[in-house]
C-alpha atoms as a PDB file:
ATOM      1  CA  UNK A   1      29.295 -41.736 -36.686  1.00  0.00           C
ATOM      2  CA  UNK A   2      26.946 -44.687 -35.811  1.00  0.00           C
ATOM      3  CA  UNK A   3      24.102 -45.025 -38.125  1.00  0.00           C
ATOM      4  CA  UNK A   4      21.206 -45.069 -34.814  1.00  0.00           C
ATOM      5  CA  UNK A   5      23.092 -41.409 -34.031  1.00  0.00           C
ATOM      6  CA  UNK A   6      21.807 -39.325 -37.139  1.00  0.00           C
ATOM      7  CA  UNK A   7      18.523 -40.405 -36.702  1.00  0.00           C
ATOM      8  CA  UNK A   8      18.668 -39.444 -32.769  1.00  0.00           C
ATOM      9  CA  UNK A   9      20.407 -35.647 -33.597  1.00  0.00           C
ATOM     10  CA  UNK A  10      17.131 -34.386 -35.361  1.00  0.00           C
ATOM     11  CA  UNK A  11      14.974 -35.467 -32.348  1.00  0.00           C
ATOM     12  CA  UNK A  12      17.572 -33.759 -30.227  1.00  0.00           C
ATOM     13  CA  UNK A  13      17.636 -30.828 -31.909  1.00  0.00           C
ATOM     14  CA  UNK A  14      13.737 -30.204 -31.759  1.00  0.00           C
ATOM     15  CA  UNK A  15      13.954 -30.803 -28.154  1.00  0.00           C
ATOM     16  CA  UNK A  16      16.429 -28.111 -27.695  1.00  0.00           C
ATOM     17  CA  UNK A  17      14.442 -25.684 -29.889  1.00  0.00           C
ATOM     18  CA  UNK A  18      11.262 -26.362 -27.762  1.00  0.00           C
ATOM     19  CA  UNK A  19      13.155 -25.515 -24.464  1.00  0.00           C
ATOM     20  CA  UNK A  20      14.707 -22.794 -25.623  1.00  0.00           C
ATOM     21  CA  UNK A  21      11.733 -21.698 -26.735  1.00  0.00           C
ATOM     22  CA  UNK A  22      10.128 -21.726 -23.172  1.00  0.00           C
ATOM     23  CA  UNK A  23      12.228 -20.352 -22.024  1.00  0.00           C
ATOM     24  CA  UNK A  24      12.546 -17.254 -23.810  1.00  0.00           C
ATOM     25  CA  UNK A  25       8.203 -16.813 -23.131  1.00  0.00           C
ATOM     26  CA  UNK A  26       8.857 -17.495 -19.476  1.00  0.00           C
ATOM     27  CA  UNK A  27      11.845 -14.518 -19.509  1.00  0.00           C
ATOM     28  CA  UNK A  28       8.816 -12.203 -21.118  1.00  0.00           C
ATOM     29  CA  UNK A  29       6.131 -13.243 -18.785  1.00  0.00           C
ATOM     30  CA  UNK A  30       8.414 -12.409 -15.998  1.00  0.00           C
ATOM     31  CA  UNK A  31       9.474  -8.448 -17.520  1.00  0.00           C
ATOM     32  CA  UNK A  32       5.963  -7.918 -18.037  1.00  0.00           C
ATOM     33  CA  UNK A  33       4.505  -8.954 -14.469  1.00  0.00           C
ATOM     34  CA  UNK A  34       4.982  -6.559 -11.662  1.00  0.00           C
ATOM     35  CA  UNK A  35       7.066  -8.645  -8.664  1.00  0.00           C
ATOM     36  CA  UNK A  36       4.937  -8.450  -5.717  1.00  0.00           C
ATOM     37  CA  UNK A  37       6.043  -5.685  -3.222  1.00  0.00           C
ATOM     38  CA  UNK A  38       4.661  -6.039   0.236  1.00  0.00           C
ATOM     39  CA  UNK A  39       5.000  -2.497   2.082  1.00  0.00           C
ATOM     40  CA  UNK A  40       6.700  -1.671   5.839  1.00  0.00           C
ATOM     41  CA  UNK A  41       5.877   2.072   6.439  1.00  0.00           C
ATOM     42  CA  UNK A  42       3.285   4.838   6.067  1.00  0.00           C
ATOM     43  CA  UNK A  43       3.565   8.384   6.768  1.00  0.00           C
ATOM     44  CA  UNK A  44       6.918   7.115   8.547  1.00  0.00           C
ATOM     45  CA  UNK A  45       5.538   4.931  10.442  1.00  0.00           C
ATOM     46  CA  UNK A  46       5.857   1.388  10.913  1.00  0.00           C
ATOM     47  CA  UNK A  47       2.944  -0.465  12.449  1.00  0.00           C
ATOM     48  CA  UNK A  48       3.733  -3.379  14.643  1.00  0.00           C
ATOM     49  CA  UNK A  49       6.819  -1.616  16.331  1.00  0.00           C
ATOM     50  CA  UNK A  50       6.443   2.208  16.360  1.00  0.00           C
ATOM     51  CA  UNK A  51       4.560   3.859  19.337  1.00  0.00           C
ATOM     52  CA  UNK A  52       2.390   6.897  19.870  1.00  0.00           C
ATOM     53  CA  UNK A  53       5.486   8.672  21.054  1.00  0.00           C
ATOM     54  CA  UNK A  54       7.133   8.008  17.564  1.00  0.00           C
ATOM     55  CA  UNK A  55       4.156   9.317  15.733  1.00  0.00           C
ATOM     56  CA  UNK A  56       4.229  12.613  17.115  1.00  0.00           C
ATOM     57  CA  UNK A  57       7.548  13.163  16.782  1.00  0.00           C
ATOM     58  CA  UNK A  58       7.765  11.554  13.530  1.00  0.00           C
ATOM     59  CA  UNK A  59       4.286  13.803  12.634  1.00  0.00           C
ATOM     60  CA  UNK A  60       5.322  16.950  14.636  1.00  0.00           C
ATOM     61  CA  UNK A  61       1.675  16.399  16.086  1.00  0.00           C
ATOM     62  CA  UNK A  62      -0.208  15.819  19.221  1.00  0.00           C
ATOM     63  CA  UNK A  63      -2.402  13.370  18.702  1.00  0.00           C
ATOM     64  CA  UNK A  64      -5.578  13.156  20.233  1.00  0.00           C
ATOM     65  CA  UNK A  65      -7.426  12.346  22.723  1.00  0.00           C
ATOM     66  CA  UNK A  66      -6.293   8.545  22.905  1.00  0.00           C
ATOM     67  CA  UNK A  67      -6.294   6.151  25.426  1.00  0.00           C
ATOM     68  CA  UNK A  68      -4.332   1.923  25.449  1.00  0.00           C
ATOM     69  CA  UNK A  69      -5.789  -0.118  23.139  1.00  0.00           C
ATOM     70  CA  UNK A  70      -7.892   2.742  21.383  1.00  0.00           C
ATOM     71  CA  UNK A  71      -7.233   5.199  18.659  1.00  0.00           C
ATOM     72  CA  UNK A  72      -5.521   8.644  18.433  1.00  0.00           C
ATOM     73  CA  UNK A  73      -6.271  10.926  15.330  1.00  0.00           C
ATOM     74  CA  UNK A  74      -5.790  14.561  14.120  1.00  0.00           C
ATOM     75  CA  UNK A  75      -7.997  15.719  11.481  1.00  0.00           C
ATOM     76  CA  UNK A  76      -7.735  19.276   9.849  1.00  0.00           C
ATOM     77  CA  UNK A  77     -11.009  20.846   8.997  1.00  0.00           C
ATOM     78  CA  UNK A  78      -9.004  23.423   6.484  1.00  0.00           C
ATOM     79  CA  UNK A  79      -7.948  20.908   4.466  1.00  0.00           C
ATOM     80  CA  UNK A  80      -9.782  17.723   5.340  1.00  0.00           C
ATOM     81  CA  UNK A  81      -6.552  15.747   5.740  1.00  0.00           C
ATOM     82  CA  UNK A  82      -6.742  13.500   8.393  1.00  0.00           C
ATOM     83  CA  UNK A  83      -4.294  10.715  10.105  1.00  0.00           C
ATOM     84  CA  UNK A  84      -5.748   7.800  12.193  1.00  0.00           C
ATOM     85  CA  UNK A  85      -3.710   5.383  14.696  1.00  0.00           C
ATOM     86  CA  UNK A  86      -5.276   2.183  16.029  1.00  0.00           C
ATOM     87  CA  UNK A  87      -3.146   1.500  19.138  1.00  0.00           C
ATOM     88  CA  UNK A  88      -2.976  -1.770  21.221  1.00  0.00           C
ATOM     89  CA  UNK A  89      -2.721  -1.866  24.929  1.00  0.00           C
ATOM     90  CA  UNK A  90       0.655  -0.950  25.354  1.00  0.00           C
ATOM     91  CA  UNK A  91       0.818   2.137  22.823  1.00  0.00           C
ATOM     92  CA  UNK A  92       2.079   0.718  20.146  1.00  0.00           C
ATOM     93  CA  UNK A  93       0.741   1.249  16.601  1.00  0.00           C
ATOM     94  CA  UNK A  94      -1.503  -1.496  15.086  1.00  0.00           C
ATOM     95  CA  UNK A  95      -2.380   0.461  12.174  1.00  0.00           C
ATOM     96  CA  UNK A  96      -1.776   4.023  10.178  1.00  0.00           C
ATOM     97  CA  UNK A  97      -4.512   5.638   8.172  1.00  0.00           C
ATOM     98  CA  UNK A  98      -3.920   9.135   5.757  1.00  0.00           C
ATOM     99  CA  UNK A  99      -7.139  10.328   4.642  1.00  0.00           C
ATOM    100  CA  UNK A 100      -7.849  13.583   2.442  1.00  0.00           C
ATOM    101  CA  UNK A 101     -11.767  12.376   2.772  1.00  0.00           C
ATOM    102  CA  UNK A 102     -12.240  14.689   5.522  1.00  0.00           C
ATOM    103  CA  UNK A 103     -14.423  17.825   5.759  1.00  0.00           C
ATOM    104  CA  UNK A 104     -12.482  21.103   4.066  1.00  0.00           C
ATOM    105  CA  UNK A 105     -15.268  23.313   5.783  1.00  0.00           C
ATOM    106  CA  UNK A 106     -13.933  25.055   8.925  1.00  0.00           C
ATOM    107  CA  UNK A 107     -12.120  27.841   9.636  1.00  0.00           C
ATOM    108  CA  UNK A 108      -8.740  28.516   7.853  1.00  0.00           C
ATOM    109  CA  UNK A 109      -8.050  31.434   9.779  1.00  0.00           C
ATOM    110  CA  UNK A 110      -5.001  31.327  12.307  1.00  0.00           C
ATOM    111  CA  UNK A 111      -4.445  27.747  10.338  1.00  0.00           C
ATOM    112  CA  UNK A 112      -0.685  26.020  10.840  1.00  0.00           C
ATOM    113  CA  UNK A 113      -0.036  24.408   7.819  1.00  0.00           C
ATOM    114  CA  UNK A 114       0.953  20.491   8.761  1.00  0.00           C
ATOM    115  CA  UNK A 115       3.745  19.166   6.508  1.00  0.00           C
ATOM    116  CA  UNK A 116       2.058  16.482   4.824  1.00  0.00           C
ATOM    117  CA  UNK A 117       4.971  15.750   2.333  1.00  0.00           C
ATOM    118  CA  UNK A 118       6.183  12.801   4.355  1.00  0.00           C
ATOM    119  CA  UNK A 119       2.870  10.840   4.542  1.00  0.00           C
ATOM    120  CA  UNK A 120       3.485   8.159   1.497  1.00  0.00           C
ATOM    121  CA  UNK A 121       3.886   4.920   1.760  1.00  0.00           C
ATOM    122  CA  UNK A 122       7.730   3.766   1.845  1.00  0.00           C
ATOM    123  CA  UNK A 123       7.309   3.231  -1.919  1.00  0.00           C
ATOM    124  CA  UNK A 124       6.730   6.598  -2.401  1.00  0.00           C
ATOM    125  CA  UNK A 125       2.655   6.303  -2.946  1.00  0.00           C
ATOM    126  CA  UNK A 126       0.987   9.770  -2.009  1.00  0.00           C
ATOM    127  CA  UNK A 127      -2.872  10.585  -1.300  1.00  0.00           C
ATOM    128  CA  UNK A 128      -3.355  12.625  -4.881  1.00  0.00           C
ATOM    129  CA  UNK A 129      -1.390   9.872  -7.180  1.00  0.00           C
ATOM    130  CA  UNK A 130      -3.329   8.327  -9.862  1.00  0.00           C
ATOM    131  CA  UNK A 131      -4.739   4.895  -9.398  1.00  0.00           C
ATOM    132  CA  UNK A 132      -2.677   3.644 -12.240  1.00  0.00           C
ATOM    133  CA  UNK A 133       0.601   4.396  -9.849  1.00  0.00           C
ATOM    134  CA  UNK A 134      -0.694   2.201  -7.031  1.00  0.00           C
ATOM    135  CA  UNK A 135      -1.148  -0.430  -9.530  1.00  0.00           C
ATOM    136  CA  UNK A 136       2.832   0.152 -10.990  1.00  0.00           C
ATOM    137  CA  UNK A 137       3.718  -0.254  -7.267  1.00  0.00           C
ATOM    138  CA  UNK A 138       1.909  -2.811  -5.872  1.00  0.00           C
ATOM    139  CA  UNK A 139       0.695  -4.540  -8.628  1.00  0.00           C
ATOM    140  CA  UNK A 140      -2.705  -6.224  -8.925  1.00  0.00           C
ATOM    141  CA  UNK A 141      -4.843  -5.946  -5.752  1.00  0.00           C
ATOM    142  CA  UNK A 142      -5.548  -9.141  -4.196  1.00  0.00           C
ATOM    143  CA  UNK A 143      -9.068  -7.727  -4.187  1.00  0.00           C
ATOM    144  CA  UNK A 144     -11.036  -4.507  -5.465  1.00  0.00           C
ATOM    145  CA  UNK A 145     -14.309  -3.661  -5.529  1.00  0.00           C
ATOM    146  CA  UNK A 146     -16.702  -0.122  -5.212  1.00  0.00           C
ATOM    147  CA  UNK A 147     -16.944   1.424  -1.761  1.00  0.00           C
ATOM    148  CA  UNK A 148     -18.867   3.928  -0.273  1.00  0.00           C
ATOM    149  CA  UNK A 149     -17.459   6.039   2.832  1.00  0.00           C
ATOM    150  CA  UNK A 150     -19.590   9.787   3.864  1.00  0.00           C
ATOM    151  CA  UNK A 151     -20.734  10.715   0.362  1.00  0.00           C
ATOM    152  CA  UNK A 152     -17.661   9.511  -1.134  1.00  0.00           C
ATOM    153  CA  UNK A 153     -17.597   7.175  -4.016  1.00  0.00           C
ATOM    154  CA  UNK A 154     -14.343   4.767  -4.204  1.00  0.00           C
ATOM    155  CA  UNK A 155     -13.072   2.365  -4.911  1.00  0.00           C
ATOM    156  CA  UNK A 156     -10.900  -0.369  -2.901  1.00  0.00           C
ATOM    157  CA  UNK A 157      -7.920  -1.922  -3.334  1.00  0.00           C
ATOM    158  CA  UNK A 158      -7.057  -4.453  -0.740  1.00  0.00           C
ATOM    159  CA  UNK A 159      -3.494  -5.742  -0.489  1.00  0.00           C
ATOM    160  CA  UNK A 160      -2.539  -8.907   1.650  1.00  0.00           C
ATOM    161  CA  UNK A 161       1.131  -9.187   2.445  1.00  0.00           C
ATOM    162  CA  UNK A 162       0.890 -12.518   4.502  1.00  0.00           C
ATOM    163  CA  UNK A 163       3.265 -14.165   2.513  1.00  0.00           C
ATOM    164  CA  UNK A 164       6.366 -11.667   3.428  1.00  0.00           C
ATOM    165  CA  UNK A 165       6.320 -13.099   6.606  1.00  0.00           C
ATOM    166  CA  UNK A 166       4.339 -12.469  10.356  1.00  0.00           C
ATOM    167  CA  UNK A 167       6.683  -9.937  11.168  1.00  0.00           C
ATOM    168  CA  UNK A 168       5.728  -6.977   9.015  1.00  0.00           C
ATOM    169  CA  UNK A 169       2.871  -4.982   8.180  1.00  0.00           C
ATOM    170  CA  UNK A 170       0.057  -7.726   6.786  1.00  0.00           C
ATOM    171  CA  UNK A 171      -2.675  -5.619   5.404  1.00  0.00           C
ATOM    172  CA  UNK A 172      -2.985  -2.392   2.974  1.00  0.00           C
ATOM    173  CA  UNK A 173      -5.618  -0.789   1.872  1.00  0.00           C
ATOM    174  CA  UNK A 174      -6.195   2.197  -0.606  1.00  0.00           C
ATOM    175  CA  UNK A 175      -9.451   4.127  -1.247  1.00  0.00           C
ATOM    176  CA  UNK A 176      -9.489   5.697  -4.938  1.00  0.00           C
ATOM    177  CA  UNK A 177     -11.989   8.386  -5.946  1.00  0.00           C
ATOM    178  CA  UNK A 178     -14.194   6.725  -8.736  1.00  0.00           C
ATOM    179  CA  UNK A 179     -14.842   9.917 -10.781  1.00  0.00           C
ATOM    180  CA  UNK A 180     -11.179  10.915 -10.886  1.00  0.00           C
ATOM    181  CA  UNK A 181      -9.163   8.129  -9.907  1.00  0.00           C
ATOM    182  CA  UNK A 182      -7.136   9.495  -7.631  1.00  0.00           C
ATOM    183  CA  UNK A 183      -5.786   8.166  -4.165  1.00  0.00           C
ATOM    184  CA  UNK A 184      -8.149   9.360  -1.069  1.00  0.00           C
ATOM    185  CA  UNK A 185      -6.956   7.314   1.443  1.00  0.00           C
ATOM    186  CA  UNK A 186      -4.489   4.764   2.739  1.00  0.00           C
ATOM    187  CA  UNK A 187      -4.415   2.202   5.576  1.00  0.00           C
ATOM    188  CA  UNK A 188      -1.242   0.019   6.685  1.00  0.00           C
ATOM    189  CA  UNK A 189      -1.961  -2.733   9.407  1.00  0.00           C
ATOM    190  CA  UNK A 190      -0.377  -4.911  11.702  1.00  0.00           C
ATOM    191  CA  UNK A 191      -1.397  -7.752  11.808  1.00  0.00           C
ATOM    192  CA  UNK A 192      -4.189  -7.709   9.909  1.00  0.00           C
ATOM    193  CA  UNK A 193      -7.659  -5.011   9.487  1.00  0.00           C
END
């Protein structure tokens, strides 16, 4: 061995210790952070290419009364569950709201129960779930903040998904009960709120 090579391995040897030691933090910090999941379909619906027609077959529901370019809702005043469609002018689906914020105060006699198993998100997130479940989904809001919405106190957790591309849903947001935590409502947009 050359006598300029031994004094060269020990310098080589803490650079190899160094990298290896980056990257071993960087393969840490990447198990610990949630990957960011951007989200297609609620309730079944995809906003941006289902129609009205879809939704009330998907929903086994006539929705009501709507009109191009407006909104069509159903809203049940047994259990204050609610869905909300923002159409554009051709029918088709611009965004999907699930809401348990509505009024539980009318009649319950005669009532059809509405299978409301199938409105989640496509991730599986449910109007009930614990906050701390949106945030194992989603990850961290891109914003949050306290709401108000009746006499409802919640709070908001806006997701942007612009950076999954133009062609799917680009907006969700989730209301969350401040006293309990729990999931109240849900919004999924295209393009945007």
């Amino acid at each position: 061995m050359k006598r300029g090579s031994t004094k060269f391995l020990p310098l080589v040897s803490v650079v190899a210790l160094l990298f290896s030691a980056s990257a071993t933090a960087a393969q840490e910090d990447a198990a610990t952070k949630i990957p960011r999941t951007n989200e297609m379909t609620l309730a079944g619906l995809r906003p941006g290419r289902d129609t009205l027609a879809d939704a009330e077959r998907k929903l086994h529901l006539k929705l009501g009364p709507h009109e191009s370019g407006a909104a069509a809702e159903w809203h049940d005043s047994c259990t204050g569950k609610a869905v909300k469609l923002e159409l554009d002018a051709k029918g088709v689906i611009q965004s999907v709201t699930i809401s348990s914020l509505g009024s539980d105060e009318g009649p319950c006699t005669g009532h059809r129960e509405v299978l409301t198993k199938d409105w989640q998100t496509g991730h599986g997130l449910r109007l009930g779930d614990p906050q701390n479940r949106v945030l194992e989904l989603y990850g961290d809001a891109n914003s949050a903040g306290p709401s108000v919405k009746g006499q409802h106190e919640l709070e908001l957790l806006y997701y942007a998904f612009d950076w999954a591309g133009s062609d799917v849903p680009q907006v969700m947001e989730i209301l969350c009960a401040r006293d309990s935590g729990r999931v109240m409502e849900i919004t999924l947009a295209y393009p945007s709120l």
